[in-house]
Protein backbone atom coordinates (compact mmCIF):
# COMPACT_ATOMS: atom_id res chain seq x y z
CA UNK A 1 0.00 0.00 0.00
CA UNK A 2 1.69 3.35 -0.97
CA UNK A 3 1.39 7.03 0.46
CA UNK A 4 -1.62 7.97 -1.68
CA UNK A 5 -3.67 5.38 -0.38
CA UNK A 6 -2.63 5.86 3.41
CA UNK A 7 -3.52 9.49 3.25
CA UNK A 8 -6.09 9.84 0.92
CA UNK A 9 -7.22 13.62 1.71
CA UNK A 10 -5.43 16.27 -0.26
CA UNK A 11 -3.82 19.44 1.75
CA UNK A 12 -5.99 22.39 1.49
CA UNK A 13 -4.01 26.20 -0.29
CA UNK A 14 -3.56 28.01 3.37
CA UNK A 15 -4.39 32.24 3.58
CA UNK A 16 -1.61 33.16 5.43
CA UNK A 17 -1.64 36.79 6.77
CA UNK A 18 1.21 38.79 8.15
CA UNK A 19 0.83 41.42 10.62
CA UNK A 20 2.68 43.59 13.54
CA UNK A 21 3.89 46.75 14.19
CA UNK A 22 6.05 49.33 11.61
CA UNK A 23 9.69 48.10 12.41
CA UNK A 24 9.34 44.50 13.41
CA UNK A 25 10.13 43.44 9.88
CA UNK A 26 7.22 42.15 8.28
CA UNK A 27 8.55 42.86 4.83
CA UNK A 28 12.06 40.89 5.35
CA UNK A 29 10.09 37.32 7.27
CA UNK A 30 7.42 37.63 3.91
CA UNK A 31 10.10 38.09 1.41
CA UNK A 32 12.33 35.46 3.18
CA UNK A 33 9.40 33.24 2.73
CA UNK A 34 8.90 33.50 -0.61
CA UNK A 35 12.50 33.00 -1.42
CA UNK A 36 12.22 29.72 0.44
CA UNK A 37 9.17 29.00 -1.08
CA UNK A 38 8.76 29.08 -4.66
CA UNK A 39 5.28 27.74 -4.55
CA UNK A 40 3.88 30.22 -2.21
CA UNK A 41 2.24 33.69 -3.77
CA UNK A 42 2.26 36.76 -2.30
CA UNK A 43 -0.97 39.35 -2.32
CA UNK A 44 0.19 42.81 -3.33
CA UNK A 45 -1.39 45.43 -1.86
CA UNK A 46 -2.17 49.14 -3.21
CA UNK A 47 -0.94 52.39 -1.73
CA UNK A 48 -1.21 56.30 -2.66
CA UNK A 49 1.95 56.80 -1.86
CA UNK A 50 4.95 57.22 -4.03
CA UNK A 51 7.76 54.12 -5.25
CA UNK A 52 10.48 54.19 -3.63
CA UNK A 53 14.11 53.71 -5.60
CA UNK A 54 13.73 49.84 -4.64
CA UNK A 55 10.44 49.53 -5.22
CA UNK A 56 8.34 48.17 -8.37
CA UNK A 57 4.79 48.41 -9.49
CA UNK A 58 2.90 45.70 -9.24
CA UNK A 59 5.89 43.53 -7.07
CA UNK A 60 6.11 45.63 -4.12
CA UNK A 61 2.78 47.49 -4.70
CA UNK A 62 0.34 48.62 -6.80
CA UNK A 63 1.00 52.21 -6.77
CA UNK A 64 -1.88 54.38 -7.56
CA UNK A 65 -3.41 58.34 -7.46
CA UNK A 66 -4.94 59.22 -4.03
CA UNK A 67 -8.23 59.83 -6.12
CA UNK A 68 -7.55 56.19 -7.90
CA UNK A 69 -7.48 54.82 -4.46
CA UNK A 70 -10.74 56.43 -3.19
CA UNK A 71 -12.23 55.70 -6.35
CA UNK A 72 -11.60 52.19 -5.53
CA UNK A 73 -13.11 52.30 -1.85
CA UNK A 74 -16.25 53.80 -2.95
CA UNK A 75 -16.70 51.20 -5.49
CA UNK A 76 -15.74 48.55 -3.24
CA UNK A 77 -13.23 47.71 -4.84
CA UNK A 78 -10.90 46.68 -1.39
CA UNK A 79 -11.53 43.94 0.54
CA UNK A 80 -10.09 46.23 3.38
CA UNK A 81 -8.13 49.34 3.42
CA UNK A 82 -6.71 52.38 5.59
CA UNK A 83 -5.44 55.44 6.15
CA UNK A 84 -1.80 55.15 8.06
CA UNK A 85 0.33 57.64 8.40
CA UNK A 86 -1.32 59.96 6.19
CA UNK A 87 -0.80 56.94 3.43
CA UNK A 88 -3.67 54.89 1.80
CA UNK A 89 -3.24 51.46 1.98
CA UNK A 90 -5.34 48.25 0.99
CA UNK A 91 -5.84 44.94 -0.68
CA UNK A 92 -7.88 44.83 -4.16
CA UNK A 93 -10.38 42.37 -4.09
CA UNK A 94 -9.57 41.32 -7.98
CA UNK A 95 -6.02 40.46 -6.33
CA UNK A 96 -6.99 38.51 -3.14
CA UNK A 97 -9.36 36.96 -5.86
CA UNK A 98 -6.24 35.75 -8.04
CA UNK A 99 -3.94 34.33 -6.15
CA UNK A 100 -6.48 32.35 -3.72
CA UNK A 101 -7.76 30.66 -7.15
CA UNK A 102 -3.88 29.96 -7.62
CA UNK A 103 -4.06 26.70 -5.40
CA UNK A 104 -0.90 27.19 -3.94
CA UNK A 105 -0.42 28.60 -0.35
CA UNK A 106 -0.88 32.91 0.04
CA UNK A 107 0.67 35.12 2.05
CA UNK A 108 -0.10 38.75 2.89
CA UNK A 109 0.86 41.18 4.78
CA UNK A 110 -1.13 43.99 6.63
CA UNK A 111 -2.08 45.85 9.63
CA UNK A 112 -3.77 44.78 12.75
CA UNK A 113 -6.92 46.28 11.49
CA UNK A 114 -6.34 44.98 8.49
CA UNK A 115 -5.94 41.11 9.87
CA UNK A 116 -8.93 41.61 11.83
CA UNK A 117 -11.07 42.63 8.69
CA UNK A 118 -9.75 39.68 6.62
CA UNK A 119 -10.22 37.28 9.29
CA UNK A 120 -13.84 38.27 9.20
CA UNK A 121 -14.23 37.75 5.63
CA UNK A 122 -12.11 34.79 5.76
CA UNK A 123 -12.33 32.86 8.74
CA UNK A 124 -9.88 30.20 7.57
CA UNK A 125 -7.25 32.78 7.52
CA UNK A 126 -4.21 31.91 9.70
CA UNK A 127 -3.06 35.16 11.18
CA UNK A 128 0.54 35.48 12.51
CA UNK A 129 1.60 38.73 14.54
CA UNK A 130 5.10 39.11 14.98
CA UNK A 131 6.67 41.34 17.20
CA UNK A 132 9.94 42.90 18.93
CA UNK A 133 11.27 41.02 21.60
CA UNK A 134 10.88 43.99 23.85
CA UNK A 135 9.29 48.09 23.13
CA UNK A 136 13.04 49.49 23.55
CA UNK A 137 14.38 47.15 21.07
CA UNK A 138 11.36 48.52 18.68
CA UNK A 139 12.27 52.18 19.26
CA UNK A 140 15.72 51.01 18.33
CA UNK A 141 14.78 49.57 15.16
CA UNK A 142 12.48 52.70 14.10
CA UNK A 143 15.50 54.92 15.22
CA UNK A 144 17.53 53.12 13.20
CA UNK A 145 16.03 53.02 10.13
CA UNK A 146 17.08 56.90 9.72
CA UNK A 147 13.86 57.73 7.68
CA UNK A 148 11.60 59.10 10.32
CA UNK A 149 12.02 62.39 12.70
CA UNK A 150 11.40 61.53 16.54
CA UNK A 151 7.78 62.70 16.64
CA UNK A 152 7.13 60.03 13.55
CA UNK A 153 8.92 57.58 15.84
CA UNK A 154 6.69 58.66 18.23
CA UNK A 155 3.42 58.16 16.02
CA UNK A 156 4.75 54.44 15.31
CA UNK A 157 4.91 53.57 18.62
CA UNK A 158 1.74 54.46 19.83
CA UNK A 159 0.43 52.47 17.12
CA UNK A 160 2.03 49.80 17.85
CA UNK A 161 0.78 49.45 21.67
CA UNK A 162 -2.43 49.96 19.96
CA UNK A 163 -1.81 46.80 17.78
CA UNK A 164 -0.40 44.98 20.28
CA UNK A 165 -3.83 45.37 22.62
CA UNK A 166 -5.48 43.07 19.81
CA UNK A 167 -2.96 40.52 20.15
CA UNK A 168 -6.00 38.11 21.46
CA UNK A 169 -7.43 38.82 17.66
CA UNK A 170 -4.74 36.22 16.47
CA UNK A 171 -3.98 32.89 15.91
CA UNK A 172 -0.24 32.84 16.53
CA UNK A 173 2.77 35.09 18.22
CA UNK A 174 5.57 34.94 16.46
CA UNK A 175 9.03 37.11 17.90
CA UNK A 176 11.62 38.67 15.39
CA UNK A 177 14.71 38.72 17.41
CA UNK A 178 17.66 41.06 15.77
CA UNK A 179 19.99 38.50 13.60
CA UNK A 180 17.86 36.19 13.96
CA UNK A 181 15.19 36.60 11.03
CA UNK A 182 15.79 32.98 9.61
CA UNK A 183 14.74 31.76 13.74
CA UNK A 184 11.32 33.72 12.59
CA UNK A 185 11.16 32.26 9.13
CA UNK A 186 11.56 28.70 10.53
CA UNK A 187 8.50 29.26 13.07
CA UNK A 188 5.60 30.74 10.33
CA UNK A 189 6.85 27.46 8.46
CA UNK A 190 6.32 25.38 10.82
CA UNK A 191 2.98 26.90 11.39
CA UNK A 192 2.11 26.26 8.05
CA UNK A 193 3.19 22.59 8.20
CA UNK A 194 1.43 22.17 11.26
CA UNK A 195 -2.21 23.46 9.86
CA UNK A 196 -1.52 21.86 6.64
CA UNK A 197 -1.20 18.70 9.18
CA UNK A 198 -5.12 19.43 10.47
CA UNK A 199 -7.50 16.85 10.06
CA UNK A 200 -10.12 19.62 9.74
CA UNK A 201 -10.14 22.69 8.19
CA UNK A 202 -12.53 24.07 5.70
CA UNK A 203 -11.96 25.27 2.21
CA UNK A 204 -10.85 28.75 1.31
């Protein structure tokens, strides 16, 4: 008797969303992920705000007018959006559309309010909030970055106690230690293995 007969039920395409505060590096665990991962798609999100020197349309995000972007919320075109930072942000529906008929594992990544919003539109979502091992390490990492005066540091990290008080919102804690960022790309895979291990879990 081989493998297929043992374990005849086929793994189910996980909705993996990424979320925490500004600074905790989000962007470096997804992209790690994806360079690990060749099978696993990424949703790209759309902002108002301009590319920066790295950045490309449509790969890092779909960049778009401020009156393209509210033209999309009043025609409901986002599955869920905000306003951070003075910056529109949000996730096209025609592109959480695409790559969930992909078959293949998705990752996103947004905001607390964000996770909470797709969590209630898609309950089999797996949300993942990673965080700082510690609120001075955080201010380090914000400080450190070079791109923000002190009050914007500021701004961040009230935001981020605020995101942190909806912890209870998710399904898993994951810490980004400094140096240590293939530690936290280790644990969302093994949180992936493990609920592509569940016996029961509905379909996306």
């Amino acid at each position: 008797m081989d493998g297929a007969e043992l374990y005849p039920v086929p793994s189910q395409p996980l909705l993996l969303v990424i979320s925490g505060p500004s600074g905790v590096g989000k962007d470096s665990v997804v992209a790690a992920l994806l360079a690990r991962d060749p099978a696993l798609r990424r949703v790209v999100t759309a902002t108002d705000r301009p590319p920066r020197p790295d950045e490309a349309d449509g790969l890092s995000y779909y960049f778009v007018s401020t009156a393209d972007f509210e033209r999309m919320i009043v025609q409901g075109e986002l599955v869920e959006w905000a306003r951070v930072y003075g910056q529109y942000k949000g996730v096209p529906r025609w592109e959480l559309t695409r790559t969930l008929e992909s078959g293949h594992d998705v990752v996103m990544r947004v905001d607390a309010q964000g996770a909470a919003t797709i969590k209630r539109a898609i309950p089999q979502a797996i949300l993942v909030f990673v965080a700082a091992p510690s609120e001075a390490e955080l201010v380090r990492r914000l400080r450190g970055r070079g791109s923000d005066p002190e009050e914007q540091v500021a701004k961040r990290m009230a935001t981020a106690q605020e995101e942190m008080s909806r912890l209870e919102e998710f399904d898993y804690l994951v810490i980004n230690r400094s140096g240590c960022l293939d530690a936290t790309v280790d644990q969302v895979q093994a949180i992936l293995v493990a609920e592509h291990c569940r016996i029961r879990r509905e379909r996306l």
